[in-house]
N, C-alpha and C. Protein backbone atom coordinates (compact mmCIF):
# COMPACT_ATOMS: atom_id res chain seq x y z
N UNK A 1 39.14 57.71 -32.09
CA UNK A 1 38.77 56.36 -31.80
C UNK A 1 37.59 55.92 -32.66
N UNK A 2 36.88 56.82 -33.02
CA UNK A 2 35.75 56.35 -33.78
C UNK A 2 35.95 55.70 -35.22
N UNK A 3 36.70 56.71 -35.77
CA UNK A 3 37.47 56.55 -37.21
C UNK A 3 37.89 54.85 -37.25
N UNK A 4 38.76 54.74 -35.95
CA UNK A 4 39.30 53.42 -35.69
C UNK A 4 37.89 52.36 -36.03
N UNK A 5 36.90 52.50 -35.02
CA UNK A 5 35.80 51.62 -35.25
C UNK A 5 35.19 51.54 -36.65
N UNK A 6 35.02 52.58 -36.89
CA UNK A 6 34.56 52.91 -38.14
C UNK A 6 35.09 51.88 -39.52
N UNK A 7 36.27 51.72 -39.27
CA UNK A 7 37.55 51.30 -39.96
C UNK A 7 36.89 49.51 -40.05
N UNK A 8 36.94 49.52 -38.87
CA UNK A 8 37.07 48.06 -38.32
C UNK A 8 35.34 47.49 -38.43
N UNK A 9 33.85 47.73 -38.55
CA UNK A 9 33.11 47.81 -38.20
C UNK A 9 32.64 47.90 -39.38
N UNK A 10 32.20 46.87 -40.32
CA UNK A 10 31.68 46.84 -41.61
C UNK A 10 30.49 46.68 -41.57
N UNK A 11 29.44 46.54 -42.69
CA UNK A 11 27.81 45.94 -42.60
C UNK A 11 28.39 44.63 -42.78
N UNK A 12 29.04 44.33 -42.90
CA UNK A 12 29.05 42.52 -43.06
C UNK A 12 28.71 42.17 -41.19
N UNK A 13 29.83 42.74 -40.43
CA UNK A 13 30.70 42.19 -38.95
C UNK A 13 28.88 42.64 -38.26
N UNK A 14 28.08 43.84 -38.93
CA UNK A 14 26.80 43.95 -38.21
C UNK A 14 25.91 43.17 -38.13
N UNK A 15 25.94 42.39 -39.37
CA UNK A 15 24.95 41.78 -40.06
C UNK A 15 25.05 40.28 -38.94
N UNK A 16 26.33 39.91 -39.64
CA UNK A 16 26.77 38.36 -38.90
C UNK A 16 26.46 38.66 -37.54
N UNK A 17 26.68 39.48 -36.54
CA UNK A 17 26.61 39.93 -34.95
C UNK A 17 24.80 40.19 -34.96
N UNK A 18 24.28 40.08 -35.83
CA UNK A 18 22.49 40.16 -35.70
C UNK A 18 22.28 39.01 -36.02
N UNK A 19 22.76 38.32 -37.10
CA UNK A 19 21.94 36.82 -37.29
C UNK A 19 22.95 35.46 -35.97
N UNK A 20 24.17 36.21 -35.64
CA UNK A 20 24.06 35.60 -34.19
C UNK A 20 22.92 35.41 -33.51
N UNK A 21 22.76 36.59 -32.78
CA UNK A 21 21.72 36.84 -32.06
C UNK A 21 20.36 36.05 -32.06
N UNK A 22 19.96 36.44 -33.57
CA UNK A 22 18.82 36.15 -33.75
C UNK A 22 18.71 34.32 -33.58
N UNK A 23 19.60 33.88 -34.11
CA UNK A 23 19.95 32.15 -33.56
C UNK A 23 19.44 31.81 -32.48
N UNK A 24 20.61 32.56 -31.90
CA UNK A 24 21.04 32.09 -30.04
C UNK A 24 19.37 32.28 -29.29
N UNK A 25 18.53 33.59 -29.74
CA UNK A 25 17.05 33.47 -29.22
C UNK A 25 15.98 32.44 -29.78
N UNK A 26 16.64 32.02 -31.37
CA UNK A 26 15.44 30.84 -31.94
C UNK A 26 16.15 29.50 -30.47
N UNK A 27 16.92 29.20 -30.79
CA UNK A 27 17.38 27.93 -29.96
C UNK A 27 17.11 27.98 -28.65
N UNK A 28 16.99 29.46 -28.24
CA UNK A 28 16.40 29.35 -26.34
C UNK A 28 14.53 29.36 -26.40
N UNK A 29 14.25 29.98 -27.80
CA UNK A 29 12.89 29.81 -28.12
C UNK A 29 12.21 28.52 -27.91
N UNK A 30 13.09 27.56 -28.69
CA UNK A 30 12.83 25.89 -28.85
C UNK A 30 12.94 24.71 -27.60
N UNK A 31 14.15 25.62 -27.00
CA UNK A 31 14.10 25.34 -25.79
C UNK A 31 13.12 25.00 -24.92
N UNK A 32 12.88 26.41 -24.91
CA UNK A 32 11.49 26.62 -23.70
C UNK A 32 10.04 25.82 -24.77
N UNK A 33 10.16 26.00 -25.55
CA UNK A 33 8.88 25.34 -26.27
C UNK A 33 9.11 23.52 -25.47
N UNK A 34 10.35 23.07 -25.76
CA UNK A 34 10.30 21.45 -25.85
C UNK A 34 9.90 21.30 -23.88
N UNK A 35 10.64 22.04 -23.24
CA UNK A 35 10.46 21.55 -21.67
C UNK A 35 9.36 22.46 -20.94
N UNK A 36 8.13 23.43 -21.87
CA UNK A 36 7.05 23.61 -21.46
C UNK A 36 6.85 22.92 -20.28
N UNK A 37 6.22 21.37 -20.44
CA UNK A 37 5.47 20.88 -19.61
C UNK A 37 6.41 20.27 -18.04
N UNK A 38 7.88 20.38 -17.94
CA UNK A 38 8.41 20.30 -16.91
C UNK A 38 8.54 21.16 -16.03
N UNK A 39 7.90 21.96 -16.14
CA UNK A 39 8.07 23.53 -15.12
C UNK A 39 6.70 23.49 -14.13
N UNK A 40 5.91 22.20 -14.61
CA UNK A 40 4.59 22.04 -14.20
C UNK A 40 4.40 21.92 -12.76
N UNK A 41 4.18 22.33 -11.89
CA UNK A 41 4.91 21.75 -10.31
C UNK A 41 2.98 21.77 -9.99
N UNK A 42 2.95 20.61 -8.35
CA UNK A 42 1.75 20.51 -7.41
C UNK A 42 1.40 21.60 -7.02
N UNK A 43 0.11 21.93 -6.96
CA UNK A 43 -0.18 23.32 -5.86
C UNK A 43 0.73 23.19 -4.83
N UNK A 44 0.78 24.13 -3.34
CA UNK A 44 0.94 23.46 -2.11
C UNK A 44 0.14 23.05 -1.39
N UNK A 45 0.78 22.23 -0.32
CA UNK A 45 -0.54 21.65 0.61
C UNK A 45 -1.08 20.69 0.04
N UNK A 46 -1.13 20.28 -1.03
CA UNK A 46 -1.78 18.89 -1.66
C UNK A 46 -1.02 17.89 -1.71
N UNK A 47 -1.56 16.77 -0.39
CA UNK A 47 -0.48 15.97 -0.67
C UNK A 47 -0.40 14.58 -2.05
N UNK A 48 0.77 14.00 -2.03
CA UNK A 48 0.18 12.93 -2.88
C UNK A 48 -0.37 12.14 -2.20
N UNK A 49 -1.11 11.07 -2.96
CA UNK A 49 -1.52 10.04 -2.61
C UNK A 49 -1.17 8.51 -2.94
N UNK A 50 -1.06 7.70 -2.24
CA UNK A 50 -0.05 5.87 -2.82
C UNK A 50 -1.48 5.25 -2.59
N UNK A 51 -1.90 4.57 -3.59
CA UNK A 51 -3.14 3.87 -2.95
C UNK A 51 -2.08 2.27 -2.90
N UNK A 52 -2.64 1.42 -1.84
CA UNK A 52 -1.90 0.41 -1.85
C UNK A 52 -3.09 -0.60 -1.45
N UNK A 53 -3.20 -1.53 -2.25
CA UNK A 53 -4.03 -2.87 -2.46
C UNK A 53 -4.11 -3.66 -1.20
N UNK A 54 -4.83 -3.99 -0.28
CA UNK A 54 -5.12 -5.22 0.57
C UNK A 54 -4.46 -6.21 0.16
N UNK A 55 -3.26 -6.83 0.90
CA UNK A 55 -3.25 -8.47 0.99
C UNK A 55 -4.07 -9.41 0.59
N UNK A 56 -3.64 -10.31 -0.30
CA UNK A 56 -4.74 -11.25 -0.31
C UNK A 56 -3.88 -12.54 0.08
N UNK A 57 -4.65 -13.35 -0.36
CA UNK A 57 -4.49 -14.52 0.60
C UNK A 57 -3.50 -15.83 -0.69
N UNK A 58 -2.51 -16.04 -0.19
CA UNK A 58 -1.59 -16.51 -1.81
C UNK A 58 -1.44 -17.83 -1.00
N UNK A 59 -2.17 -18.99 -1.59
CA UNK A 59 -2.13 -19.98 -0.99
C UNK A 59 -0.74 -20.83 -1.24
N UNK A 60 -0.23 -21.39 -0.43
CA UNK A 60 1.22 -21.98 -0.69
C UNK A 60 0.99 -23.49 -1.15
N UNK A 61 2.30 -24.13 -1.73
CA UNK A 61 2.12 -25.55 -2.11
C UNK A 61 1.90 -26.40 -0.82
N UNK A 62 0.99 -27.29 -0.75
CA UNK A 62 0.83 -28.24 0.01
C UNK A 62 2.11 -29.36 0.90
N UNK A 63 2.06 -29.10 2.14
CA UNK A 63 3.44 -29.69 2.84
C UNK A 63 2.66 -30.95 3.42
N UNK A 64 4.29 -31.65 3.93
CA UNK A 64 4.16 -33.01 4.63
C UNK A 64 3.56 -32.36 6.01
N UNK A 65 3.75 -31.13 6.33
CA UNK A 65 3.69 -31.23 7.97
C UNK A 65 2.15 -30.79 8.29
N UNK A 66 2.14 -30.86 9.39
CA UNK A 66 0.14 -31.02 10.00
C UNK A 66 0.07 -29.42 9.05
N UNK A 67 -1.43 -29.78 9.16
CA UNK A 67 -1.55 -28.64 8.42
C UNK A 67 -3.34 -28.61 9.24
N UNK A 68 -3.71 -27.36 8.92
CA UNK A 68 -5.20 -27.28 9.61
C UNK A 68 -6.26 -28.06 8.98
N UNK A 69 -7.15 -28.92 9.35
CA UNK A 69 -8.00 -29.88 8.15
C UNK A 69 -9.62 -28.80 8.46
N UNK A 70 -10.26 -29.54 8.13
CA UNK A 70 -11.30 -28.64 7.61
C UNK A 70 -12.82 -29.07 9.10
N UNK A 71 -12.12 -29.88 9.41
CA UNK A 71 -12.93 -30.24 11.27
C UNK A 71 -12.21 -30.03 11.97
N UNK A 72 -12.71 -28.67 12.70
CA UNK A 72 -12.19 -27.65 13.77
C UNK A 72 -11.72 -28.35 14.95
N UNK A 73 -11.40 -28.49 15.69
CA UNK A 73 -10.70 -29.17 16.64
C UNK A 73 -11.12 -28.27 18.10
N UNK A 74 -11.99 -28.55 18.88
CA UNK A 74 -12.04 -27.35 20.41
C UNK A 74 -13.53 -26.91 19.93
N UNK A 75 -13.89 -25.83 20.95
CA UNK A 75 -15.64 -25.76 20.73
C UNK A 75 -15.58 -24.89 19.63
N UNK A 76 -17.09 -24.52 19.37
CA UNK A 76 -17.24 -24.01 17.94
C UNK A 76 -17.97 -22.74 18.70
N UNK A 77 -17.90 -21.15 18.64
CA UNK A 77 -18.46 -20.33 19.16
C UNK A 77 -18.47 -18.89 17.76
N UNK A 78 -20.19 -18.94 17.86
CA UNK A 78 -20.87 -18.26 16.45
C UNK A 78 -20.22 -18.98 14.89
N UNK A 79 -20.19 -20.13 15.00
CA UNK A 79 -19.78 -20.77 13.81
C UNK A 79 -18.38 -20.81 13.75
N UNK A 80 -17.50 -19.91 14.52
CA UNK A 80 -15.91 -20.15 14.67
C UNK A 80 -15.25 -20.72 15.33
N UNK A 81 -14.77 -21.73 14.70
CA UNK A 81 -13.56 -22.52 15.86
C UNK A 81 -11.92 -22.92 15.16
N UNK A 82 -11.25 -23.68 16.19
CA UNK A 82 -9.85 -23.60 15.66
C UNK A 82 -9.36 -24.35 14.70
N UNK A 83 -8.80 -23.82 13.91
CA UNK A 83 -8.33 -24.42 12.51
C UNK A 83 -8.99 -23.94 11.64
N UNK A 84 -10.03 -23.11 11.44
CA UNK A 84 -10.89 -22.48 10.32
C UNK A 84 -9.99 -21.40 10.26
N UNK A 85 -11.06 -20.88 9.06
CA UNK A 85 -10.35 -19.29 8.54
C UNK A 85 -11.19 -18.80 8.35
N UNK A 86 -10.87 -17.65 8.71
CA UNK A 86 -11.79 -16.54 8.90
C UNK A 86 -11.50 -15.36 8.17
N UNK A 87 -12.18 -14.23 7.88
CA UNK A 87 -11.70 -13.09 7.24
C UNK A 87 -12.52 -11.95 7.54
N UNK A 88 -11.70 -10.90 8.05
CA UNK A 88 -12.17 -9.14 8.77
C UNK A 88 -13.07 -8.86 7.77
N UNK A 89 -14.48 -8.48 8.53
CA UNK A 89 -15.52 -8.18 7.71
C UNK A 89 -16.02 -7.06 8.75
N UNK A 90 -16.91 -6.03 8.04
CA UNK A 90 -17.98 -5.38 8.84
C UNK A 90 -17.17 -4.52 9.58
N UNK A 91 -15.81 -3.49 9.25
CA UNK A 91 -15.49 -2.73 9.64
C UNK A 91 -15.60 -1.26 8.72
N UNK A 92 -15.94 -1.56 8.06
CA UNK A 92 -16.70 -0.79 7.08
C UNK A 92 -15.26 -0.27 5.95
N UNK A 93 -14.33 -0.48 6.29
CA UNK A 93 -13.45 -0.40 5.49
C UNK A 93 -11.88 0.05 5.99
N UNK A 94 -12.75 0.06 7.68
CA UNK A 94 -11.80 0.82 8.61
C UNK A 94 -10.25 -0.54 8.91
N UNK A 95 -10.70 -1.71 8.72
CA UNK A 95 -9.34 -2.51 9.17
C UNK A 95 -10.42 -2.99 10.50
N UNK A 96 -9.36 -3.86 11.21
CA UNK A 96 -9.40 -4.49 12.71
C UNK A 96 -8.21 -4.56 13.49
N UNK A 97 -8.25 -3.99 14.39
CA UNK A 97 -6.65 -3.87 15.26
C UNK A 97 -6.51 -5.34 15.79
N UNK A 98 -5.43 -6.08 15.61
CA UNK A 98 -5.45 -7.31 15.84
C UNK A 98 -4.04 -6.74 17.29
N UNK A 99 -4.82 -7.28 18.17
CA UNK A 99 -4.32 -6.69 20.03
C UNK A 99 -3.45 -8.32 20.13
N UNK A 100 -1.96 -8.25 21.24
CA UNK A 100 -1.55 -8.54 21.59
C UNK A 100 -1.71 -9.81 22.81
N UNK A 101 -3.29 -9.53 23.17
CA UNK A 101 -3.96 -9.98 24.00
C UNK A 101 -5.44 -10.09 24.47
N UNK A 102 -6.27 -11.05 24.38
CA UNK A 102 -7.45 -10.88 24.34
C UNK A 102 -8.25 -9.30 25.21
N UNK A 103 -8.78 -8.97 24.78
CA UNK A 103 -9.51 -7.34 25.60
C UNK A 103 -9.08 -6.39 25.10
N UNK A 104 -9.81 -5.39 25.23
CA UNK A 104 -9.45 -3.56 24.51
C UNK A 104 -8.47 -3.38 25.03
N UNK A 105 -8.26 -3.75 26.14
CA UNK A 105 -7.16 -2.82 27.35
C UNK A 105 -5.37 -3.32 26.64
N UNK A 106 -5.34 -4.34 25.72
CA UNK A 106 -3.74 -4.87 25.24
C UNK A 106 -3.97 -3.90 24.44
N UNK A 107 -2.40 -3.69 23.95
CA UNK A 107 -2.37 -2.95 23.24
C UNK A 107 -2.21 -3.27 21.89
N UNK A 108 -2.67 -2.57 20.54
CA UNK A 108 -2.85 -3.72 19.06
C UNK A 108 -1.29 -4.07 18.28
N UNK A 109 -1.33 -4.77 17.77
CA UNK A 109 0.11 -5.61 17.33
C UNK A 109 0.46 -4.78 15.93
N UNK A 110 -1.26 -4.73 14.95
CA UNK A 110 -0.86 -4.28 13.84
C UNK A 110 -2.27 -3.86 13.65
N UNK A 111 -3.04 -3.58 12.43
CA UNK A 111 -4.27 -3.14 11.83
C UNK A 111 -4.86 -4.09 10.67
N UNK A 112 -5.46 -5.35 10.75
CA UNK A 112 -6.07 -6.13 9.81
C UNK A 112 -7.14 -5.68 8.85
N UNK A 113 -6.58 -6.02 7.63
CA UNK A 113 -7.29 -5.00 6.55
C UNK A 113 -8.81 -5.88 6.54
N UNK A 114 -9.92 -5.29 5.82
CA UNK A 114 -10.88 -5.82 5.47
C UNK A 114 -10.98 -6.67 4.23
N UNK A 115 -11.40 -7.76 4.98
CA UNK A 115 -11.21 -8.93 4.04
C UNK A 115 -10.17 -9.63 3.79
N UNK A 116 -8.85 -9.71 4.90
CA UNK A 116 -8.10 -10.14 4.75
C UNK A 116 -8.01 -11.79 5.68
N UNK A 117 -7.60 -12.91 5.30
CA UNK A 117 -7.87 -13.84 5.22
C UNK A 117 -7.03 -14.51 6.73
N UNK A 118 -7.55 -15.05 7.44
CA UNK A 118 -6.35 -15.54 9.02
C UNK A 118 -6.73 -17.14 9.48
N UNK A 119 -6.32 -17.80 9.84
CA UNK A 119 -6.37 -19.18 10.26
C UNK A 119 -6.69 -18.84 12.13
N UNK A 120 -7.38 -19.38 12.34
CA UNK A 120 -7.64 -19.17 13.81
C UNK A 120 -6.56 -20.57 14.50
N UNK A 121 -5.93 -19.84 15.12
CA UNK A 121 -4.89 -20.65 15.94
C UNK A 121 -5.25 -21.28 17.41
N UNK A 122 -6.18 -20.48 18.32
CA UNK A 122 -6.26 -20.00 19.96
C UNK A 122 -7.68 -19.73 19.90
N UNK A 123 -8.43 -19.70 21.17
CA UNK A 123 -9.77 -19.00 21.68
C UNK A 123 -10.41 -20.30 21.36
N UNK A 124 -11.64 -19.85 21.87
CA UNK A 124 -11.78 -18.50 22.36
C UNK A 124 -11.99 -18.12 23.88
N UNK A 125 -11.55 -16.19 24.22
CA UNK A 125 -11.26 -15.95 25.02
C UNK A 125 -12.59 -15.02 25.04
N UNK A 126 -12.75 -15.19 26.53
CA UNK A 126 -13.89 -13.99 26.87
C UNK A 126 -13.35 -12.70 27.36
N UNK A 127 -13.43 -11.35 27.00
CA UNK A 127 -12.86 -10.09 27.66
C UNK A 127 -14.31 -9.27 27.57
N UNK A 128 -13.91 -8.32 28.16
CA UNK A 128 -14.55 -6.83 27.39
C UNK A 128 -16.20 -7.59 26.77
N UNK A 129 -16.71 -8.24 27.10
CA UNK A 129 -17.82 -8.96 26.89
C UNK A 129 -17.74 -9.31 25.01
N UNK A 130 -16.86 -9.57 24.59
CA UNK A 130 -16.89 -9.82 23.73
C UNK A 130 -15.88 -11.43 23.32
N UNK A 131 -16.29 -11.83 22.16
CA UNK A 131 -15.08 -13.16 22.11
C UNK A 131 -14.02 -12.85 21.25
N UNK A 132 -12.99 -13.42 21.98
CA UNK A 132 -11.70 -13.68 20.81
C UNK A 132 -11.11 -14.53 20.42
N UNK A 133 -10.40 -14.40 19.46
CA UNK A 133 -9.92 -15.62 18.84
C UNK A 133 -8.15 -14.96 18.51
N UNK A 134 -7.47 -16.28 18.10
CA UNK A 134 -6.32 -15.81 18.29
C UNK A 134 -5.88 -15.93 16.52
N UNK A 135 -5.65 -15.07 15.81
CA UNK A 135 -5.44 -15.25 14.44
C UNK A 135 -3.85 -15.11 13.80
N UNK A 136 -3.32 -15.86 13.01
CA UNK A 136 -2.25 -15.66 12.46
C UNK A 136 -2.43 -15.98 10.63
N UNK A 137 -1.93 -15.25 9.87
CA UNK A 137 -2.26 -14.51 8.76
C UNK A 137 -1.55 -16.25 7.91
N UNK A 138 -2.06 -16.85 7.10
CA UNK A 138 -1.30 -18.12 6.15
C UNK A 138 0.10 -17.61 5.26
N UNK A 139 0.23 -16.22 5.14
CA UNK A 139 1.42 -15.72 4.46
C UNK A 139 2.35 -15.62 5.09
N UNK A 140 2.14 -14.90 6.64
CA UNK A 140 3.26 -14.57 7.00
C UNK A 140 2.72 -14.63 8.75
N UNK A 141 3.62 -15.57 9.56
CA UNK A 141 3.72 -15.98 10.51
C UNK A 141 3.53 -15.14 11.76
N UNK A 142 4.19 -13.96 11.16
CA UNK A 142 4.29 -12.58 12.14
C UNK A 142 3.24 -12.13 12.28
N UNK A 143 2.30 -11.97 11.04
CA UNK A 143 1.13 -11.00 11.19
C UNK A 143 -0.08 -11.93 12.31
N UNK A 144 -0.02 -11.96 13.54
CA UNK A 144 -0.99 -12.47 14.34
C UNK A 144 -1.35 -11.66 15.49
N UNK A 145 -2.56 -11.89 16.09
CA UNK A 145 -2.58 -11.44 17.19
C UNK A 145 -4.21 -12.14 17.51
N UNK A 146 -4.85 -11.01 18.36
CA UNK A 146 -6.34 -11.81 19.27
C UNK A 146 -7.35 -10.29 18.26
N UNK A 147 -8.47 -11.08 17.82
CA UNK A 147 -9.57 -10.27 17.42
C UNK A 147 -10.67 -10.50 17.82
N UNK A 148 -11.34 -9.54 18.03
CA UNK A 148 -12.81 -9.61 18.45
C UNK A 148 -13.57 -10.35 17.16
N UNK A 149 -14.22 -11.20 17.47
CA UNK A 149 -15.56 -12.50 16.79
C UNK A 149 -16.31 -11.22 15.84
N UNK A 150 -17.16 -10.30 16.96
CA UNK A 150 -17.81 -9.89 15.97
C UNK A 150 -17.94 -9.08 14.62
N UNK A 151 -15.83 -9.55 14.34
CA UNK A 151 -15.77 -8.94 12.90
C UNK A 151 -14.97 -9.48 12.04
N UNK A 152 -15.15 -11.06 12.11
CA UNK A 152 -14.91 -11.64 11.44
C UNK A 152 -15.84 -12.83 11.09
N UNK A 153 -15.96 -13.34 9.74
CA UNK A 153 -16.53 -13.92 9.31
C UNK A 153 -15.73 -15.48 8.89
N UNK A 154 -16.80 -17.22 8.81
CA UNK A 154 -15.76 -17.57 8.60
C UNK A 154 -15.84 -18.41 6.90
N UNK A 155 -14.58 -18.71 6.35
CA UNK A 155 -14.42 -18.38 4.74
C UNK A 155 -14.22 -20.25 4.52
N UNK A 156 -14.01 -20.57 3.82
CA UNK A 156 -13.61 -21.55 2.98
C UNK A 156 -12.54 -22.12 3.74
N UNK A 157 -11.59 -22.99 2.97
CA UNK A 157 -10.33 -23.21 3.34
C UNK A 157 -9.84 -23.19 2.17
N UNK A 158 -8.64 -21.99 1.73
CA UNK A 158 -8.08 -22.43 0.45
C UNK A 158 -7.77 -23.06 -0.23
N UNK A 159 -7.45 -23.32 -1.26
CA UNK A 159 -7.10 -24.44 -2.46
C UNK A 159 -5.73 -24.34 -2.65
N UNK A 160 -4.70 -24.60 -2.52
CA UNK A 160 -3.33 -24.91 -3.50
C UNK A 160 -4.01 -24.49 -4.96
N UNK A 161 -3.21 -23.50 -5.48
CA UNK A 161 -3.54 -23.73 -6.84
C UNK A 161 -2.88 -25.01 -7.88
N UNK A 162 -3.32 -25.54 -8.58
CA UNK A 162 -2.23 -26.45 -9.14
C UNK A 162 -1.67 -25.94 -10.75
């Protein structure tokens, strides 16, 4: 059987069967060189992070229908009354739980970011020895509820941009 190989088994068939080889490892060489940096994975336990921007306040085009004017309408209590706007201040960055119902004891609707901008609709209400007011957001109708006075401040009245 050897003779047979022998026969069959030239330096050429060795040669060509090595510079195979030697190929097939440059091209897995190049390989791994080009996708280095995809093998890169997170430690564990570290999570990611989404930072996501505060709402701001996107004033809409000016309508036919009532709209809030800039003389508050009802009493005025610490400079706030109804039809102003106001905006969550002095939570240090924590938000304001905007509650379902004037007092600690309702439960909160949503979490009002700092510095985010609300039209006072309602109040004020006395609870929990503190005042409230009833706020709903100029963007979006849903975002309302009752906040405590002493963390909000009150702002301007926006402009329409033109």
């Amino acid at each position: 059987m050897w003779n047979f190989l022998r026969e069959r088994v030239t330096v050429w068939v060795v040669l060509g069967s090595l510079g195979v080889a030697v190929s097939l490892l440059l091209l897995l060489a190049g390989l791994f060189y080009l996708m280095r940096g995809s093998f890169q994975t997170q430690p564990a336990g570290l999570p990611a992070v989404t930072l996501i921007a505060a709402p701001t306040l996107t004033p809409s085009a000016p309508s036919r229908t009532a709209t809030p004017t800039s003389t508050p309408a009802g009493p005025i209590v610490d400079g706030i009354g109804l039809g102003m706007y106001v905006q969550i201040s002095g939570t240090g960055g924590d938000g304001l739980r905007l509650r379902s119902g004037p007092g600690k004891s309702n439960d909160p609707r949503f979490l009002g970011y700092e510095s985010e901008v609300f039209l006072v609709k309602d109040g004020p209400k006395y609870a929990d020895e503190l005042t409230w007011w009833f706020l709903e957001a100029p963007y979006d109708k849903g975002r309302s509820g009752w906040a405590a006075a002493q963390f909000l401040s009150v702002v301007t009245e926006p402009k329409p941009q033109q």
